[in-house]
PDB file of N, CA and C in Angstrom:
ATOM      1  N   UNK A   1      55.777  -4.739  20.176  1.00  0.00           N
ATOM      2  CA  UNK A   1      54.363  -4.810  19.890  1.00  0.00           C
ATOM      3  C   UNK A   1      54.172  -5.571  18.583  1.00  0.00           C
ATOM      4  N   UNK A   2      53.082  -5.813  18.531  1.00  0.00           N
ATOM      5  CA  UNK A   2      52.642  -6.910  17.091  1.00  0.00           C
ATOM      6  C   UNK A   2      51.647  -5.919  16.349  1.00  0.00           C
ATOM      7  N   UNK A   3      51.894  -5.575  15.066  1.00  0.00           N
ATOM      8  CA  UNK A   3      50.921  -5.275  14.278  1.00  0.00           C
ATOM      9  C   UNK A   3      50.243  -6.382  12.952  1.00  0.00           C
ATOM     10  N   UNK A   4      48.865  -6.514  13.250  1.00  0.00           N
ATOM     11  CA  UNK A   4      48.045  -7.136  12.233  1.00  0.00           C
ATOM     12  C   UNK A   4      47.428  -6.198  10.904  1.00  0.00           C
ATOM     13  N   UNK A   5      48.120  -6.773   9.818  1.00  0.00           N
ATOM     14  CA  UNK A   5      48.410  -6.112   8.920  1.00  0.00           C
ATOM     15  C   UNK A   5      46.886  -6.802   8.092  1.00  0.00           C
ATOM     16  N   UNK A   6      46.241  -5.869   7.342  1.00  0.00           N
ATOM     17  CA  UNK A   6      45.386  -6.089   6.043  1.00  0.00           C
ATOM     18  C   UNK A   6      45.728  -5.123   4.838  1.00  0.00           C
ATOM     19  N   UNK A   7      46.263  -5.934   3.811  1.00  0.00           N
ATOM     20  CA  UNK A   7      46.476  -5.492   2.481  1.00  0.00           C
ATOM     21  C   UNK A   7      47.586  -4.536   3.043  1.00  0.00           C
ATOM     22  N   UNK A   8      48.624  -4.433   3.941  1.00  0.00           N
ATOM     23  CA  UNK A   8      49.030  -3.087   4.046  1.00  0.00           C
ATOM     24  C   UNK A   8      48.751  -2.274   4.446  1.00  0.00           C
ATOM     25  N   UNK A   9      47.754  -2.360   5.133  1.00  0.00           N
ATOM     26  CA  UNK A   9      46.989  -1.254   6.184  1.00  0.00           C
ATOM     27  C   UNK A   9      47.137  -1.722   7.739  1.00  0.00           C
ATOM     28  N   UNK A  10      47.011  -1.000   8.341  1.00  0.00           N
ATOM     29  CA  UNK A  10      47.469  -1.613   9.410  1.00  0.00           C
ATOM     30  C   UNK A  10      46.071  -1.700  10.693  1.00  0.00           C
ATOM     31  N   UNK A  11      45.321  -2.843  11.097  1.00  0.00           N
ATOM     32  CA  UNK A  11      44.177  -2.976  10.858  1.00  0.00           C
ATOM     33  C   UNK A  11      44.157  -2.856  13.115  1.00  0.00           C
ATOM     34  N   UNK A  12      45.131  -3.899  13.459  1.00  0.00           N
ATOM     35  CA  UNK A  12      44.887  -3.727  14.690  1.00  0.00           C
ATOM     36  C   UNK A  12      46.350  -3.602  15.552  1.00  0.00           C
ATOM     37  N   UNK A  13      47.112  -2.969  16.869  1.00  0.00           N
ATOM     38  CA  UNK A  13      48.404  -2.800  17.016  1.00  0.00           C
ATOM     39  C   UNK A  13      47.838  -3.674  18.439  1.00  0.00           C
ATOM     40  N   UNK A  14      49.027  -4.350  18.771  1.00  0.00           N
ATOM     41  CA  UNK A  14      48.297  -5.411  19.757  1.00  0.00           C
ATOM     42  C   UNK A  14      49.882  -5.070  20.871  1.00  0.00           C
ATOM     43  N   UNK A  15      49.805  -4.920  21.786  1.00  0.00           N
ATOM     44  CA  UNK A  15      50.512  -5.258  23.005  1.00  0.00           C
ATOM     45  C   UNK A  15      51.566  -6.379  23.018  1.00  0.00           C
ATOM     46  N   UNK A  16      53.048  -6.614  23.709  1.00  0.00           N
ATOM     47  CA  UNK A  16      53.759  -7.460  24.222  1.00  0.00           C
ATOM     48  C   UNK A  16      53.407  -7.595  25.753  1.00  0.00           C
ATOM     49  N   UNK A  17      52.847  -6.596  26.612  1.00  0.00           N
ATOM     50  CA  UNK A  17      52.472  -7.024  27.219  1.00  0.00           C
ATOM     51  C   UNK A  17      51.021  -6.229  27.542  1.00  0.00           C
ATOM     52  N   UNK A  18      49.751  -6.744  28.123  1.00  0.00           N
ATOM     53  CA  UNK A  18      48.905  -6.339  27.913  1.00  0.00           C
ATOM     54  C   UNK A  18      48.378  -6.030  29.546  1.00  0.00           C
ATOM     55  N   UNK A  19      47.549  -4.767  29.726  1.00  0.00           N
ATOM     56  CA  UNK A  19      47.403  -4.184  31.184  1.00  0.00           C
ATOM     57  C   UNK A  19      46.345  -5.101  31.326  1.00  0.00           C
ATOM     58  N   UNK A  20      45.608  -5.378  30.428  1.00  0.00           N
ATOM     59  CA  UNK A  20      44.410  -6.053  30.953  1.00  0.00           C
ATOM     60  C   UNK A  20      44.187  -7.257  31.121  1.00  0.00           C
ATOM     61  N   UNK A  21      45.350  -8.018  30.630  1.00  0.00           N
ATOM     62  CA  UNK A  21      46.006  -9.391  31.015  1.00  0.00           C
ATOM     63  C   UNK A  21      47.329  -9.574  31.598  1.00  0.00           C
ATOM     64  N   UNK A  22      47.631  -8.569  32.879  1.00  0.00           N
ATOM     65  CA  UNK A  22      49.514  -8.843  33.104  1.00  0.00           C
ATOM     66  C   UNK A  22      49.952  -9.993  33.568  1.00  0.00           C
ATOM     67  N   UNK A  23      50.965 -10.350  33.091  1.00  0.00           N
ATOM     68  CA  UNK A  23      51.592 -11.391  33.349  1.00  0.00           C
ATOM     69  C   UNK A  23      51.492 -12.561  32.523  1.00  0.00           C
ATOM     70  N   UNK A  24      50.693 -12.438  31.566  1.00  0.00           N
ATOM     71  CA  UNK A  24      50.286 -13.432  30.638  1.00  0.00           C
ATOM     72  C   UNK A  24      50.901 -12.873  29.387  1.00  0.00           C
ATOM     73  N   UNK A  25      51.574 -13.699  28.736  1.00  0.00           N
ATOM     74  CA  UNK A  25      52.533 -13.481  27.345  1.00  0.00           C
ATOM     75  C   UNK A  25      51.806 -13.483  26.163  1.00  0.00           C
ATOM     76  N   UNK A  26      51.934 -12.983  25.160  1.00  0.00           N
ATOM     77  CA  UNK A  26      50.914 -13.098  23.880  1.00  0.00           C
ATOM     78  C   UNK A  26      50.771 -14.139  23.546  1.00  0.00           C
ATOM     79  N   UNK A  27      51.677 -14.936  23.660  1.00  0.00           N
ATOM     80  CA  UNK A  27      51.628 -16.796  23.629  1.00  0.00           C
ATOM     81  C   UNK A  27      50.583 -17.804  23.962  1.00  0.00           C
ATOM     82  N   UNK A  28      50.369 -16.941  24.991  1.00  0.00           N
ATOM     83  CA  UNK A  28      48.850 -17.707  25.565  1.00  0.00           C
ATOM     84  C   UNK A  28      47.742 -16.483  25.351  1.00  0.00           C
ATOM     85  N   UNK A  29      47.920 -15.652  25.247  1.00  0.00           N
ATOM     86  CA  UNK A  29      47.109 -14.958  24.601  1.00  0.00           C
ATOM     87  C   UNK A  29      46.006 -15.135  24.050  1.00  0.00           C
ATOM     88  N   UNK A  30      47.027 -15.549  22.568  1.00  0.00           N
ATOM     89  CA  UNK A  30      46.629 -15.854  21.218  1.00  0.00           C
ATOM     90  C   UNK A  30      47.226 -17.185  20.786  1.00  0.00           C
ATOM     91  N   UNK A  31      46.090 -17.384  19.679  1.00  0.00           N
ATOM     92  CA  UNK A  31      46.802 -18.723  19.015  1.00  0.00           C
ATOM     93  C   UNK A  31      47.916 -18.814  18.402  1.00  0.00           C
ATOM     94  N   UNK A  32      48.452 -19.459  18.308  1.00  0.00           N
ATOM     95  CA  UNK A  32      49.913 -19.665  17.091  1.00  0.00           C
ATOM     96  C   UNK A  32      49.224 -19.089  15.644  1.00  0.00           C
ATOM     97  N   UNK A  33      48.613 -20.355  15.234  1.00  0.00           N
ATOM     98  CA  UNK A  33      48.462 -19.347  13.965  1.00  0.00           C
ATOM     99  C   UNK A  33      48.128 -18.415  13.646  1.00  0.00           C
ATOM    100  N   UNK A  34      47.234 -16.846  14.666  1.00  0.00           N
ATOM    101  CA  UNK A  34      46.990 -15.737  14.907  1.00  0.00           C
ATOM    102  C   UNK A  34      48.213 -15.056  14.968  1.00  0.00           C
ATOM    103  N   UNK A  35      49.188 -15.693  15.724  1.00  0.00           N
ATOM    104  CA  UNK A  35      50.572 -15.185  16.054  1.00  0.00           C
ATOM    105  C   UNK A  35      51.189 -14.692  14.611  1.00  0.00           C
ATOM    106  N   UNK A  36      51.309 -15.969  13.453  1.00  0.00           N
ATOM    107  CA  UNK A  36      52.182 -15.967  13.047  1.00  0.00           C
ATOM    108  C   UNK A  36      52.089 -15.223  11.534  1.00  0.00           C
ATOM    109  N   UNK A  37      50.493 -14.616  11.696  1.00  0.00           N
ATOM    110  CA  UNK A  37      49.806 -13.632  10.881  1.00  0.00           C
ATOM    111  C   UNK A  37      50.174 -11.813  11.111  1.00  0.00           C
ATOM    112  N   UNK A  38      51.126 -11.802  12.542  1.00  0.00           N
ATOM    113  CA  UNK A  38      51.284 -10.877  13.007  1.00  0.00           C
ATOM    114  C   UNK A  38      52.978 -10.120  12.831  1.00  0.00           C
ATOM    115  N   UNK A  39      53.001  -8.553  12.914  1.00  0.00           N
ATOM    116  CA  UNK A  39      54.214  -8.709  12.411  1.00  0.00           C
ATOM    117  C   UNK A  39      54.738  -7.654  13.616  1.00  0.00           C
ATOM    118  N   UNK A  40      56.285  -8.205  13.884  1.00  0.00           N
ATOM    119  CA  UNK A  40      56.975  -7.906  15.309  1.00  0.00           C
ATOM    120  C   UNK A  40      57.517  -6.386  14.963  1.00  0.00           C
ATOM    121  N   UNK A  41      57.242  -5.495  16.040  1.00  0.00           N
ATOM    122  CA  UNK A  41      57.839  -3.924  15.692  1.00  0.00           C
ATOM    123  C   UNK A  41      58.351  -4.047  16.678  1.00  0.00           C
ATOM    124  N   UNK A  42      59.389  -3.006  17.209  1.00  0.00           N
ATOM    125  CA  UNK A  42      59.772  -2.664  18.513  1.00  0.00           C
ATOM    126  C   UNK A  42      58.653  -1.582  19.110  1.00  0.00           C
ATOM    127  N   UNK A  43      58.740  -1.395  20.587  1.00  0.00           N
ATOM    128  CA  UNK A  43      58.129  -0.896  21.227  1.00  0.00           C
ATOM    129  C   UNK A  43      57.874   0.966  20.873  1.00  0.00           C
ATOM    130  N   UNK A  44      58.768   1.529  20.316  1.00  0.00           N
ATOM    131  CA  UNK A  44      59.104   2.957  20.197  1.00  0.00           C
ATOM    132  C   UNK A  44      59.000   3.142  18.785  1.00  0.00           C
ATOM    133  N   UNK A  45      58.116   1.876  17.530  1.00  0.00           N
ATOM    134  CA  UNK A  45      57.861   2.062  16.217  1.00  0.00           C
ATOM    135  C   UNK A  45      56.946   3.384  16.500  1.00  0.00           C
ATOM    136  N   UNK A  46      56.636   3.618  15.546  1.00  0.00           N
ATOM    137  CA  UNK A  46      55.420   5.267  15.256  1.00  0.00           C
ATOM    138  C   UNK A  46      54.854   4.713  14.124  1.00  0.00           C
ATOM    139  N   UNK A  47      52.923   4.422  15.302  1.00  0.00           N
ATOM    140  CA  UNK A  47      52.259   3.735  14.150  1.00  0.00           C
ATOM    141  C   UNK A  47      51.027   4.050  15.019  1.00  0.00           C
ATOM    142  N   UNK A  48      50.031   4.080  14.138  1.00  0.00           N
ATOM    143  CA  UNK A  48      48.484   4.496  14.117  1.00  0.00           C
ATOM    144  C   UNK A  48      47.731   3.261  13.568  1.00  0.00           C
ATOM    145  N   UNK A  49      47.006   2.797  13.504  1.00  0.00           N
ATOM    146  CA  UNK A  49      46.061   1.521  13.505  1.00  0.00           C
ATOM    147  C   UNK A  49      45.129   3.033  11.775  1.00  0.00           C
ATOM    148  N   UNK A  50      45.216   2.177  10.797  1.00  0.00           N
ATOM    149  CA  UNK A  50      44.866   2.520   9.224  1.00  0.00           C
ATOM    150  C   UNK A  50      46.549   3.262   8.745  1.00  0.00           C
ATOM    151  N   UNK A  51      47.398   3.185   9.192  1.00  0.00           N
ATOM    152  CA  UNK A  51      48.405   3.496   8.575  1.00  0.00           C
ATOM    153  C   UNK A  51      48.605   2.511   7.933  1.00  0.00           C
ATOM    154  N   UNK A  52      49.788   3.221   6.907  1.00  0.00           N
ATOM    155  CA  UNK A  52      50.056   1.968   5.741  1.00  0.00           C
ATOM    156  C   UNK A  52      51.318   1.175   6.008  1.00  0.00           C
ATOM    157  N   UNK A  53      51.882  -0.068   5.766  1.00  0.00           N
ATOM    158  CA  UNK A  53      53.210  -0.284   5.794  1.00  0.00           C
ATOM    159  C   UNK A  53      53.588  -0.905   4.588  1.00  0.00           C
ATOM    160  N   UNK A  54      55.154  -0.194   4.280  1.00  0.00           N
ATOM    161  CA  UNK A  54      55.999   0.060   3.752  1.00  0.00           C
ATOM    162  C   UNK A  54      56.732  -1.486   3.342  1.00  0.00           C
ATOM    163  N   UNK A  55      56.447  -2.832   2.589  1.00  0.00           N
ATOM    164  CA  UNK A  55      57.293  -3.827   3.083  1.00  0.00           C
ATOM    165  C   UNK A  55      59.113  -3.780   2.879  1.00  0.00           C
ATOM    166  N   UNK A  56      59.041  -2.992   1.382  1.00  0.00           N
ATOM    167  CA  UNK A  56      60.766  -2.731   1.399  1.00  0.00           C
ATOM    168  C   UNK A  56      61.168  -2.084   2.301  1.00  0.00           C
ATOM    169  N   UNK A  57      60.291  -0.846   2.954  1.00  0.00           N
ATOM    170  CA  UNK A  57      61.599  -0.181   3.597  1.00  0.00           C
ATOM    171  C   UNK A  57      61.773  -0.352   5.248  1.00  0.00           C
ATOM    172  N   UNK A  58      60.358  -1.275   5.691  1.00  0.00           N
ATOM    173  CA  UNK A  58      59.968  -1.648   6.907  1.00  0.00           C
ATOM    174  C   UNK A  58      59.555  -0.275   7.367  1.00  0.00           C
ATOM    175  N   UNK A  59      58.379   0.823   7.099  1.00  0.00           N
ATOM    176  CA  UNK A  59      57.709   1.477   7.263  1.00  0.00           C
ATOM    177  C   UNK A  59      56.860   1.644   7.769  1.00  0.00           C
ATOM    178  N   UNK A  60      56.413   2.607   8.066  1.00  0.00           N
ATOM    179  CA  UNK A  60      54.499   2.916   8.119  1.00  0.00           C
ATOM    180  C   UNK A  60      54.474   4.465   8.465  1.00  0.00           C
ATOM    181  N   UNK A  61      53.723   4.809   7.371  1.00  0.00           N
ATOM    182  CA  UNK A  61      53.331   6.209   7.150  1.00  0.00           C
ATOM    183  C   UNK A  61      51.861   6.127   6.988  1.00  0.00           C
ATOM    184  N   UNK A  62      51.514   7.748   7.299  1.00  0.00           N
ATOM    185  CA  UNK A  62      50.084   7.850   7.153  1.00  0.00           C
ATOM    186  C   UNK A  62      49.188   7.607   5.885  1.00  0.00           C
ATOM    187  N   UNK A  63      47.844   7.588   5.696  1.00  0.00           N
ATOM    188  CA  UNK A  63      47.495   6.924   4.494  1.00  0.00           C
ATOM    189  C   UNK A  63      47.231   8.204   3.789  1.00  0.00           C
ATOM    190  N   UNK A  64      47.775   8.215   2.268  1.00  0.00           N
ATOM    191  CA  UNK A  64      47.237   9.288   1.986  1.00  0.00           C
ATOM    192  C   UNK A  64      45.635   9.873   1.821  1.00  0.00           C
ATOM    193  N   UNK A  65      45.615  11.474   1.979  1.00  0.00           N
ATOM    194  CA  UNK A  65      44.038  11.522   2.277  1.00  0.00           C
ATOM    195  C   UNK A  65      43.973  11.981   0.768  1.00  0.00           C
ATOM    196  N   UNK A  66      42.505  11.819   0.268  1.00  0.00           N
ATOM    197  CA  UNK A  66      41.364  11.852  -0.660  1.00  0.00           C
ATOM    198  C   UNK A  66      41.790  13.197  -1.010  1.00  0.00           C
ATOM    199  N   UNK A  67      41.901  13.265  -2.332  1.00  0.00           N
ATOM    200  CA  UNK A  67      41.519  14.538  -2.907  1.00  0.00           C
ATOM    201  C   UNK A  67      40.384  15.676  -2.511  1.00  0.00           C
ATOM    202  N   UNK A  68      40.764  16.607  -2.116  1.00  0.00           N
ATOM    203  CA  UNK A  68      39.364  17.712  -2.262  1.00  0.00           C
ATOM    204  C   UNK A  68      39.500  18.744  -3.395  1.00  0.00           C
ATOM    205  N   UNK A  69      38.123  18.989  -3.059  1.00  0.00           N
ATOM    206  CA  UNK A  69      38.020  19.444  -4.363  1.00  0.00           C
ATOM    207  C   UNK A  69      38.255  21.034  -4.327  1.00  0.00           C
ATOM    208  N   UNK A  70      38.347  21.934  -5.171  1.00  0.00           N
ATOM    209  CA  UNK A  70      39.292  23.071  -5.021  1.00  0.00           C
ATOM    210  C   UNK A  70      38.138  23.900  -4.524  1.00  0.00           C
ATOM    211  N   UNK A  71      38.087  25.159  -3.647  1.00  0.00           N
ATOM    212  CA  UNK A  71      37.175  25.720  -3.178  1.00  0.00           C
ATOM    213  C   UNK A  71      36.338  26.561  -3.971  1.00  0.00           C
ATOM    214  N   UNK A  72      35.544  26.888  -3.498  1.00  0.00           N
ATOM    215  CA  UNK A  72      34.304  26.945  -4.178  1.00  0.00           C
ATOM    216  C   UNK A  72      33.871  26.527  -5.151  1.00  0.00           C
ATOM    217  N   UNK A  73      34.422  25.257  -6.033  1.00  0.00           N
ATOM    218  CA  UNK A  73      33.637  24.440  -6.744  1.00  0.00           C
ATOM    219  C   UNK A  73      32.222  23.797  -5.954  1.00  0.00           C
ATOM    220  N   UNK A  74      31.618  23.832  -6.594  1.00  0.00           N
ATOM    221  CA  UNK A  74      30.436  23.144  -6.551  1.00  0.00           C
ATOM    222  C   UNK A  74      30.006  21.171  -7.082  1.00  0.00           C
ATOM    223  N   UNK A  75      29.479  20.475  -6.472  1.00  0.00           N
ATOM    224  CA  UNK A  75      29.751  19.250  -7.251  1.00  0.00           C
ATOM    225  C   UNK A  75      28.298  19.552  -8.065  1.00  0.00           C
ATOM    226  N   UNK A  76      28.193  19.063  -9.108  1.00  0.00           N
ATOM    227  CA  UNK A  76      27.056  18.354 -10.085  1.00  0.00           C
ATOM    228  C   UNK A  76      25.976  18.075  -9.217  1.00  0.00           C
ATOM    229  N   UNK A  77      24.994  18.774  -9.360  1.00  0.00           N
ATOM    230  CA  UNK A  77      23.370  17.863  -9.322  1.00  0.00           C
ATOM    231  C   UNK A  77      22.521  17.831 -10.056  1.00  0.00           C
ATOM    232  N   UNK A  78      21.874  16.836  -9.854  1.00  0.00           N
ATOM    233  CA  UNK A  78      20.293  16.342 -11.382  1.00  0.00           C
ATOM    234  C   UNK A  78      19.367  17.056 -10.273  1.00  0.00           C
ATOM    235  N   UNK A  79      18.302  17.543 -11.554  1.00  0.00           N
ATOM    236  CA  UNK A  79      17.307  17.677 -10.918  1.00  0.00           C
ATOM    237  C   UNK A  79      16.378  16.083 -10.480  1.00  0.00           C
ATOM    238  N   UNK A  80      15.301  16.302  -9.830  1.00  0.00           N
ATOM    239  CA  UNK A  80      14.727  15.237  -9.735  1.00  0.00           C
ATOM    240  C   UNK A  80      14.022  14.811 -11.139  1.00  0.00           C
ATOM    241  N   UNK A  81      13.691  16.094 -11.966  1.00  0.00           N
ATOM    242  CA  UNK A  81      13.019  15.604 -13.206  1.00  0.00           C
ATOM    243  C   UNK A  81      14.083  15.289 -14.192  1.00  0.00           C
ATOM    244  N   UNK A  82      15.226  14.800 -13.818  1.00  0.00           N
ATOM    245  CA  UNK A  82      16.917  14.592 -14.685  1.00  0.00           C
ATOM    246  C   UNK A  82      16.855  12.964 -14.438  1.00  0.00           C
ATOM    247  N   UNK A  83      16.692  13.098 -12.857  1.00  0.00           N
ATOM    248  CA  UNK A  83      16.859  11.594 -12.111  1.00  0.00           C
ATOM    249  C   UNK A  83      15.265  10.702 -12.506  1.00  0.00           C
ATOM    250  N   UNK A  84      14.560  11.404 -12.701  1.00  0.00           N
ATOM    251  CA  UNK A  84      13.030   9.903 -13.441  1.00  0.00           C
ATOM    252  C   UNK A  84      13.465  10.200 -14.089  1.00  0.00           C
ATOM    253  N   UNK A  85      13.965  10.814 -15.395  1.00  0.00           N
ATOM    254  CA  UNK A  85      13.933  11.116 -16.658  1.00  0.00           C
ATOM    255  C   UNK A  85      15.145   9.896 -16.886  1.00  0.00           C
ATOM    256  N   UNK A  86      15.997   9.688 -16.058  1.00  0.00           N
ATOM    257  CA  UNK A  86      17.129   8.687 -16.658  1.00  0.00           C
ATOM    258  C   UNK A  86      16.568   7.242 -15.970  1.00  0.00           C
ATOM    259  N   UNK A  87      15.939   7.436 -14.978  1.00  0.00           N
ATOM    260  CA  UNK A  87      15.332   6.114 -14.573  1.00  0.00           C
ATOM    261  C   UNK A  87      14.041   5.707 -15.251  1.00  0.00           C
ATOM    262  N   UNK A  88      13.315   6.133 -15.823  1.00  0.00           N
ATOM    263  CA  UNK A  88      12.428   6.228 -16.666  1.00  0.00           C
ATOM    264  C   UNK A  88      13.124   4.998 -17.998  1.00  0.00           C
ATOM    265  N   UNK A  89      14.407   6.083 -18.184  1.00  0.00           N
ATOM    266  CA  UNK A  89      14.981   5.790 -19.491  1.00  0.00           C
ATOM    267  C   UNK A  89      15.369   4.228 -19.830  1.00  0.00           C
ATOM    268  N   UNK A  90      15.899   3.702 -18.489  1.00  0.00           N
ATOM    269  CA  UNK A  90      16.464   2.868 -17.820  1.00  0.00           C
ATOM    270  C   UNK A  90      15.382   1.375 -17.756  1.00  0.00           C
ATOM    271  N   UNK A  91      14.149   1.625 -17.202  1.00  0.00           N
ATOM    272  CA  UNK A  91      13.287   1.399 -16.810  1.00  0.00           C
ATOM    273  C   UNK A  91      12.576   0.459 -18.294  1.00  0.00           C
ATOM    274  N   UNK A  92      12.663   1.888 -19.808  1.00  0.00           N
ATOM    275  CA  UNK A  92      12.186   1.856 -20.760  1.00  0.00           C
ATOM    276  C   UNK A  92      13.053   0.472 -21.680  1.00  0.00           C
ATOM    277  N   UNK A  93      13.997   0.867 -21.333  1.00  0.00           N
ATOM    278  CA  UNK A  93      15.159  -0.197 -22.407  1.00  0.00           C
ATOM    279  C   UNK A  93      14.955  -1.910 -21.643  1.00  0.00           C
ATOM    280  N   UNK A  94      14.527  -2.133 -20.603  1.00  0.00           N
ATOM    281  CA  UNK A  94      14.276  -3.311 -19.947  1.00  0.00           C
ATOM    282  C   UNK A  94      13.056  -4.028 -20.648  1.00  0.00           C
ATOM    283  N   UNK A  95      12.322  -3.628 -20.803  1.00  0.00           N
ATOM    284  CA  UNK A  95      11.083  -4.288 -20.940  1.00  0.00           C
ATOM    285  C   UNK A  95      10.343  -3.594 -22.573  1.00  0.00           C
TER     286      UNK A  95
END
């Protein structure tokens, strides 16, 4: 299979051979220079389309997820008279 890689992410996993085109080779597929943007795995790699790859170790692991935040914290809110009061402020220093 061919994976199209962005920044290391792994953006689309494309077929060697494709059900919805059989008999037709990625060759004609796709263009050459589409081709040669693409990078060759074997068939039995373990990969998810937003996984990351690895270039030293020829990898791909999952992406790490986002921090959460510890439970029952609460995040920060303005009041609305916080939010004119800084857009106001904002507003004031312009003109």
């Amino acid at each position: 299979m061919y994976i199209l890689l962005d920044e290391n992410r792994v953006r689309e996993i494309i077929p060697d051979i494709d059900p919805v085109f059989p008999g037709v080779p990625i060759g004609d597929r796709y263009p050459a220079k589409f081709l040669a943007r693409l990078l060759h795995v074997s068939d039995d790699t373990q990969v998810e389309q937003n996984w990351v790859y690895d270039a030293e170790t020829g990898t791909f692991s999952e992406p790490p997820q986002p921090e959460q935040p510890e439970p029952g914290t609460e995040p920060e809110y303005l009041s609305t008279d916080e939010l004119d009061a800084a857009y106001q402020e904002g507003v004031d220093s312009i003109g």
